[in-house]
Protein backbone atom coordinates (compact mmCIF):
# COMPACT_ATOMS: atom_id res chain seq x y z
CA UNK A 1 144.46 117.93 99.21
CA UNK A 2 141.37 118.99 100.95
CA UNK A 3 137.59 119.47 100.11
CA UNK A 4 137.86 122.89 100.63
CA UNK A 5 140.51 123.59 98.38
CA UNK A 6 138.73 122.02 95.79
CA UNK A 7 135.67 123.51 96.25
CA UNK A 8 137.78 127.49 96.19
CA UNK A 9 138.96 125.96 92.76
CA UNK A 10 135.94 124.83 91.32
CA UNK A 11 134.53 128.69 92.33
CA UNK A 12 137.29 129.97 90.82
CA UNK A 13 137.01 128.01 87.70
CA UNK A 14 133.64 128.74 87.21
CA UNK A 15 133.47 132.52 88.08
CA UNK A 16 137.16 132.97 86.35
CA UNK A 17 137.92 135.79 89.58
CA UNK A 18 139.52 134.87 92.58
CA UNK A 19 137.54 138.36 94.09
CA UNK A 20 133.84 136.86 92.60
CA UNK A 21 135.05 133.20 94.11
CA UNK A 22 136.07 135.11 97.71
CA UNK A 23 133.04 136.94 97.70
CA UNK A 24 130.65 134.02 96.88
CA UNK A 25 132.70 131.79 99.77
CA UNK A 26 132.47 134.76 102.55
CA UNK A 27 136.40 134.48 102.43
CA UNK A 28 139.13 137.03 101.87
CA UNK A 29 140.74 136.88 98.14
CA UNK A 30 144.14 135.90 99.88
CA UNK A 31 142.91 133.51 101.54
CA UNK A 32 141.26 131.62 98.27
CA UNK A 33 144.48 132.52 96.55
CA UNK A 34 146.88 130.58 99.22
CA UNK A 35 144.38 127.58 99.36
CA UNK A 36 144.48 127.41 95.39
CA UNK A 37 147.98 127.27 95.47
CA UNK A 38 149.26 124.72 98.22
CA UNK A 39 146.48 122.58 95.86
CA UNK A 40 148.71 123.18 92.63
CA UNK A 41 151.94 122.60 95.16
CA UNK A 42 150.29 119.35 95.94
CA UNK A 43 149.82 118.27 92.80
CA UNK A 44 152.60 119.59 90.99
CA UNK A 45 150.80 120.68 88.42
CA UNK A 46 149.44 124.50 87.42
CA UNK A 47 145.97 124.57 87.22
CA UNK A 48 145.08 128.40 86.72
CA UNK A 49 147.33 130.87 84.51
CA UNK A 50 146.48 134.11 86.49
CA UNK A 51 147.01 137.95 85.40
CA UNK A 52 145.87 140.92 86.51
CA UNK A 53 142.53 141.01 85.00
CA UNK A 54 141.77 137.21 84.05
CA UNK A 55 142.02 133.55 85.41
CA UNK A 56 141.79 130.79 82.84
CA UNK A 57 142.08 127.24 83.51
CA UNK A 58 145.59 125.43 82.17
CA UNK A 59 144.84 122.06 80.32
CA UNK A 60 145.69 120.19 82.98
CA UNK A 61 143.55 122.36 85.08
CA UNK A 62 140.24 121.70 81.96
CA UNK A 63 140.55 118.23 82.94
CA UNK A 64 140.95 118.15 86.70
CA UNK A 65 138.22 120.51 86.80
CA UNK A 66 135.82 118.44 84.72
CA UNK A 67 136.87 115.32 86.86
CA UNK A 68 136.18 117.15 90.34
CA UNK A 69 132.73 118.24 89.40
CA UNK A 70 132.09 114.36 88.76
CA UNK A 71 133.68 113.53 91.68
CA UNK A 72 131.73 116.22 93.72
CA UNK A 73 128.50 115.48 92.24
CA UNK A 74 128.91 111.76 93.26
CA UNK A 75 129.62 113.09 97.22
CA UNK A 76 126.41 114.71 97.22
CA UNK A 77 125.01 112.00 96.67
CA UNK A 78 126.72 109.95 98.60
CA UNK A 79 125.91 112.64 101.53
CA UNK A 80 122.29 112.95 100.62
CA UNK A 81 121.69 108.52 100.71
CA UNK A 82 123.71 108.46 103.44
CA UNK A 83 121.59 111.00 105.72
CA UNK A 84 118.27 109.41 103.95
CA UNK A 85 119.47 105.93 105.53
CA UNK A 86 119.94 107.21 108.95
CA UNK A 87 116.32 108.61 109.16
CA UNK A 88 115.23 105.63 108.15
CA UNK A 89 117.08 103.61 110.22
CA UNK A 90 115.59 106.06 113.23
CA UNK A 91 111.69 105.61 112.00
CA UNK A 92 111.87 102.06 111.48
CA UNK A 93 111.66 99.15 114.15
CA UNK A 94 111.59 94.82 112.92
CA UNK A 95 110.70 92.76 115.47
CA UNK A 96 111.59 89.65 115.84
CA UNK A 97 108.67 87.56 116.86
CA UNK A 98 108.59 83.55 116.33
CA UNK A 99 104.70 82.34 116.78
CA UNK A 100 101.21 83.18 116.30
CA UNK A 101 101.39 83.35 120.30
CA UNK A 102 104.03 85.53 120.48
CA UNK A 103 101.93 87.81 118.40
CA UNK A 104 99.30 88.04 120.40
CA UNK A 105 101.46 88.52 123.16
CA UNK A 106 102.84 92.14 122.18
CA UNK A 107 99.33 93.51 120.01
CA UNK A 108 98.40 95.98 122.95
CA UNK A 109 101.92 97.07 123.21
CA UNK A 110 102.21 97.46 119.37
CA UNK A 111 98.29 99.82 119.27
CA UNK A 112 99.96 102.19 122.07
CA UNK A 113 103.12 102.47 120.61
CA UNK A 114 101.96 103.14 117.28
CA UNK A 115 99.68 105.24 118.56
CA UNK A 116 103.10 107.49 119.62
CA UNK A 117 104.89 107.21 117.35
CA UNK A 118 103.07 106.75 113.81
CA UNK A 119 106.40 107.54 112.30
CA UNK A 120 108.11 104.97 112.85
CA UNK A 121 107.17 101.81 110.18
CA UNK A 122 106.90 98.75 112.26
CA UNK A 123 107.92 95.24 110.40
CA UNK A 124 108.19 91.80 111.96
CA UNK A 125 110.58 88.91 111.28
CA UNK A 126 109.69 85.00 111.28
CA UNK A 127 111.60 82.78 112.81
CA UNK A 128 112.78 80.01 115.74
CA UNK A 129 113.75 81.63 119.04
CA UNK A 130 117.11 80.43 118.40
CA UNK A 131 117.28 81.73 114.89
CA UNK A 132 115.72 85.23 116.00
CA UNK A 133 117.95 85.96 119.03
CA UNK A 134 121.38 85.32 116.50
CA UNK A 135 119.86 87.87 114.43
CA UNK A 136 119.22 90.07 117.51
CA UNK A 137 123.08 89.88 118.52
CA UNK A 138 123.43 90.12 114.41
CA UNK A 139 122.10 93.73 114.62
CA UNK A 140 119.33 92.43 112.19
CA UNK A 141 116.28 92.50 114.17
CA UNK A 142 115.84 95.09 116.79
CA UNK A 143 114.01 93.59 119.05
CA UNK A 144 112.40 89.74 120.01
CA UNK A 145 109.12 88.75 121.31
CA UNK A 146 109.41 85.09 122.95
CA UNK A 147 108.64 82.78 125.97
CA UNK A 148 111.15 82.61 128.67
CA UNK A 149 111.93 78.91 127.90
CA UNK A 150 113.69 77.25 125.66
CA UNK A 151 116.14 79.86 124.50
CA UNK A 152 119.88 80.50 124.15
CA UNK A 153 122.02 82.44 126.43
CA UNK A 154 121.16 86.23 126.31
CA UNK A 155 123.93 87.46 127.62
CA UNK A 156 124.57 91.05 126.75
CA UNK A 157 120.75 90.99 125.86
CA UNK A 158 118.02 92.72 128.19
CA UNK A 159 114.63 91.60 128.70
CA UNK A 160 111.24 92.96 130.39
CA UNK A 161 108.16 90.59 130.63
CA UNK A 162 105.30 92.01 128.56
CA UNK A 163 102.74 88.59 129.93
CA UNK A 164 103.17 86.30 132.84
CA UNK A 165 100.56 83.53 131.92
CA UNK A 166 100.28 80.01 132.59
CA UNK A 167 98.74 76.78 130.42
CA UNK A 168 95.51 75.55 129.66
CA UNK A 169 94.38 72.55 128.03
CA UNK A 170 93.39 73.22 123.97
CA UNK A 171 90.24 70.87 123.42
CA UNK A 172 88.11 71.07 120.50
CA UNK A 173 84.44 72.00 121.19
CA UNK A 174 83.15 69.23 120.59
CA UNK A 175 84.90 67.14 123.21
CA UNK A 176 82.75 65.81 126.14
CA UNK A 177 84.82 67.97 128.76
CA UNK A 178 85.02 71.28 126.50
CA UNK A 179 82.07 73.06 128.66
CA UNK A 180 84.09 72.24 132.28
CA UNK A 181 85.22 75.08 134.62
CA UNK A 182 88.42 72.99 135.46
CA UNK A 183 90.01 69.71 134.17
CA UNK A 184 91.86 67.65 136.54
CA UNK A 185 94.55 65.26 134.50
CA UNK A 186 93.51 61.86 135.88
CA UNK A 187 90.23 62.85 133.59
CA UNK A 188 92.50 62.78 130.50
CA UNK A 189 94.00 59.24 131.23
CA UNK A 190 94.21 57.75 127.38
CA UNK A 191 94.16 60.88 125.50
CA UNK A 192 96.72 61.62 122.71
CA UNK A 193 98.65 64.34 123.67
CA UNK A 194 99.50 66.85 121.02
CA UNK A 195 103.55 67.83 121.51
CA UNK A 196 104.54 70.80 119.40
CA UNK A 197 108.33 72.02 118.69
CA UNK A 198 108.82 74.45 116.20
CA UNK A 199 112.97 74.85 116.34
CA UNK A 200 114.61 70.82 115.95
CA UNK A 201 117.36 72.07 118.04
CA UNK A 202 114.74 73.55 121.00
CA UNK A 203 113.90 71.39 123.38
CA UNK A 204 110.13 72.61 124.06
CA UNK A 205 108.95 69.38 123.63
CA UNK A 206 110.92 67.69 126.39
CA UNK A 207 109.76 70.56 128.47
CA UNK A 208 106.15 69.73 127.23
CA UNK A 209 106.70 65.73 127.94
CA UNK A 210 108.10 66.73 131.59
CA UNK A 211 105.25 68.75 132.71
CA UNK A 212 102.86 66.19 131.34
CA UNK A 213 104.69 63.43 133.59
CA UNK A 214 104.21 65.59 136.12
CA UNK A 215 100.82 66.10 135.58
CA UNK A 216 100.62 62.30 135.98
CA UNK A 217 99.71 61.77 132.33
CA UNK A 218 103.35 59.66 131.34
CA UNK A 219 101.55 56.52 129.69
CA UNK A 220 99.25 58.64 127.43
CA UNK A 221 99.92 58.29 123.73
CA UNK A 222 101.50 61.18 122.00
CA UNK A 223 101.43 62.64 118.41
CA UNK A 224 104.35 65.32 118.09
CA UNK A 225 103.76 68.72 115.38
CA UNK A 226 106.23 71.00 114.38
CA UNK A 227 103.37 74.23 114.13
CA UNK A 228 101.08 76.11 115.90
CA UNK A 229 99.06 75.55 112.91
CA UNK A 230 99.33 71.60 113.44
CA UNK A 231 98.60 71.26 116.68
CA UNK A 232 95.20 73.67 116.18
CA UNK A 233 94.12 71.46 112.82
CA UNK A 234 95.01 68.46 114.64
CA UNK A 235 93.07 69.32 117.87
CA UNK A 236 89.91 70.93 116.44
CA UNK A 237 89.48 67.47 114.10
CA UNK A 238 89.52 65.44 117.70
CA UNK A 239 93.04 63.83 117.00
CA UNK A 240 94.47 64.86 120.37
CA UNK A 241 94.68 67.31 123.13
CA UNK A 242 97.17 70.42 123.68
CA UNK A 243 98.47 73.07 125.65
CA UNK A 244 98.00 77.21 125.23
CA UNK A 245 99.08 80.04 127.46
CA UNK A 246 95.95 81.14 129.40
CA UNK A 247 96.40 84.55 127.20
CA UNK A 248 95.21 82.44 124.04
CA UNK A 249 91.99 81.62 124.59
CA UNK A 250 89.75 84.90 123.08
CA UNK A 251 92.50 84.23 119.68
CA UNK A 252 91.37 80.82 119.15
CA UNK A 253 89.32 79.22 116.19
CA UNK A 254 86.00 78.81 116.36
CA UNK A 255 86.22 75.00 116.60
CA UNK A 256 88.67 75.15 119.63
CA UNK A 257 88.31 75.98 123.18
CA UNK A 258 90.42 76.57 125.98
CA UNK A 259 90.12 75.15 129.59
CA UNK A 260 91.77 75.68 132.95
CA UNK A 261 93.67 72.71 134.44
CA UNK A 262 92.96 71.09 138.08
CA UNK A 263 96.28 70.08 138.96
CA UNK A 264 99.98 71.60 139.10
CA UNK A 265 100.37 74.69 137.00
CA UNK A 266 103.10 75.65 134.00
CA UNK A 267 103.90 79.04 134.64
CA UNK A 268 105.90 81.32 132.05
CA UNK A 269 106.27 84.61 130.27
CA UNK A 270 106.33 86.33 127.26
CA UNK A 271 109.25 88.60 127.29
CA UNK A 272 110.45 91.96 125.10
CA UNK A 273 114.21 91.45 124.76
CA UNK A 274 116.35 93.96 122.66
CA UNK A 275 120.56 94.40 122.51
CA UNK A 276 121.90 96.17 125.79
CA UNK A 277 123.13 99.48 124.54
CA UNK A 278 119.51 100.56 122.57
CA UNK A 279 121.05 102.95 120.56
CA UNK A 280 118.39 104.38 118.45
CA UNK A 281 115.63 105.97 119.77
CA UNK A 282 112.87 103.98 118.44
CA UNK A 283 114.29 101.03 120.01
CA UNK A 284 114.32 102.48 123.76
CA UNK A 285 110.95 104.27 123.45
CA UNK A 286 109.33 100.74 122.47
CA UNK A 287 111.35 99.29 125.18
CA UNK A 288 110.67 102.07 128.02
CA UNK A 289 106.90 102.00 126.61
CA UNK A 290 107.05 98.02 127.06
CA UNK A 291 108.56 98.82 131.10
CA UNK A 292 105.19 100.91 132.12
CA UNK A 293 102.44 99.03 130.65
């Protein structure tokens, strides 16, 4: 049984002609007839009694008729949802995108691409790095934002940099070294140093504790936060010191303010990563946008 011999039946049926069903299907009345017939064949069942001047449907053929036209009815539908979710599915983009920082990080690239395309509905998805590149391989999110450290394997993943940037120390304004050019770290000997780890299973805060030893700063006391939004409350009430990418500094609070560091720098960046194969086209014209900026 095929979809076209139901459809010559239900013409048929409805027209009661095999010549007015032919005509209205830009077929030949043979051609309706033999299609009608391997149906009824199939089915072992009659579903027309034919004569030379009338077709009328057999009970049997009353019921499957009423039955296809449900059945029908419900594969237009079916058709039209179906082609409704793949334009959506081509004018719509999530991003992944795990801090405040990583925000920041991809605005410009958001104006210009929306800018380009203002049919495609951007949306964003909150999460750990780890949590938001399982959802990448998941097909769930179509794209990430993050730093280059502290995150799982990306294999069969690709990546382009959208920020190389490097730290700076997060001071509020009120602090006696808040209006200095540069701050060396021997300056900061007994501060509390803010160390903040969003994802438990991350290990940004032994990256954090390393480059602090390193900056000679081991035997300084240390308050850990699991937020961006910790460490800035925590900070701007004179609790401790932090770290920011140099990119943060004109996103900052009022009460906060950003200084370079004399002394060995932290550099990193802030990466656009998507699945390898970008299949739909709103994920590779973000991506190819993301490669000339």
């Amino acid at each position: 049984m095929t979809l076209q011999q139901i459809m010559y039946f239900q013409r048929v049926a409805r027209s009661g002609s095999f010549t007015k069903a032919a005509r209205a299907c830009f077929v030949s009345q043979t051609a309706i007839s033999r299609q009608i017939s391997a149906l009824e064949e199939e089915l072992h069942v009659t579903l027309l009694e034919r004569d030379t001047a009338h077709v009328k449907l057999t009970l049997a053929g009353e019921y499957f008729f009423q039955q296809v036209n449900e059945l029908t009815a419900r594969l237009e539908e079916v058709v039209t949802r179906t082609q409704t979710i793949a334009q959506e599915q081509q004018t719509h983009l999530t991003l992944g995108i795990p801090t405040i920082l990583e925000q920041h990080a991809i605005s410009q690239l958001l104006r210009q691409y929306h800018s380009l395309h203002p049919e495609v509905q951007l949306s964003t998805v909150a999460g750990s790095r780890q949590q938001l590149v399982s959802q990448l391989v998941d097909r769930k999110i179509d794209l990430l934002v993050a730093m280059d450290f502290d995150l799982p394997d990306l294999e069969g993943l690709d990546s382009i940099i959208l920020q190389q940037v490097h730290t700076t120390w997060l001071l509020p304004t009120g602090h006696p070294l808040a209006g200095a050019e540069k701050i060396a770290p021997q300056q900061l000997q007994g501060e509390t140093l803010i160390l903040t780890q969003e994802d438990p299973r991350g290990n940004t805060e032994e990256l954090l504790r390393q480059y602090y030893n390193q900056l000679g700063l081991k035997g300084n006391p240390v308050l850990h936060t699991r937020t961006l939004e910790e460490l800035f409350l925590l900070a701007s009430a004179g609790v401790g010191i932090g770290l920011l990418p140099s990119s943060a500094p004109k996103y900052l609070r009022p009460d906060l303010c950003s200084v370079p560091i004399d002394g060995p720098q932290w550099n990193f960046s802030f990466l656009l990563i998507s699945r390898r194969e970008r299949s739909r086209a709103s994920v590779r014209a973000m991506f190819e946008l993301a490669e000339h900026l």
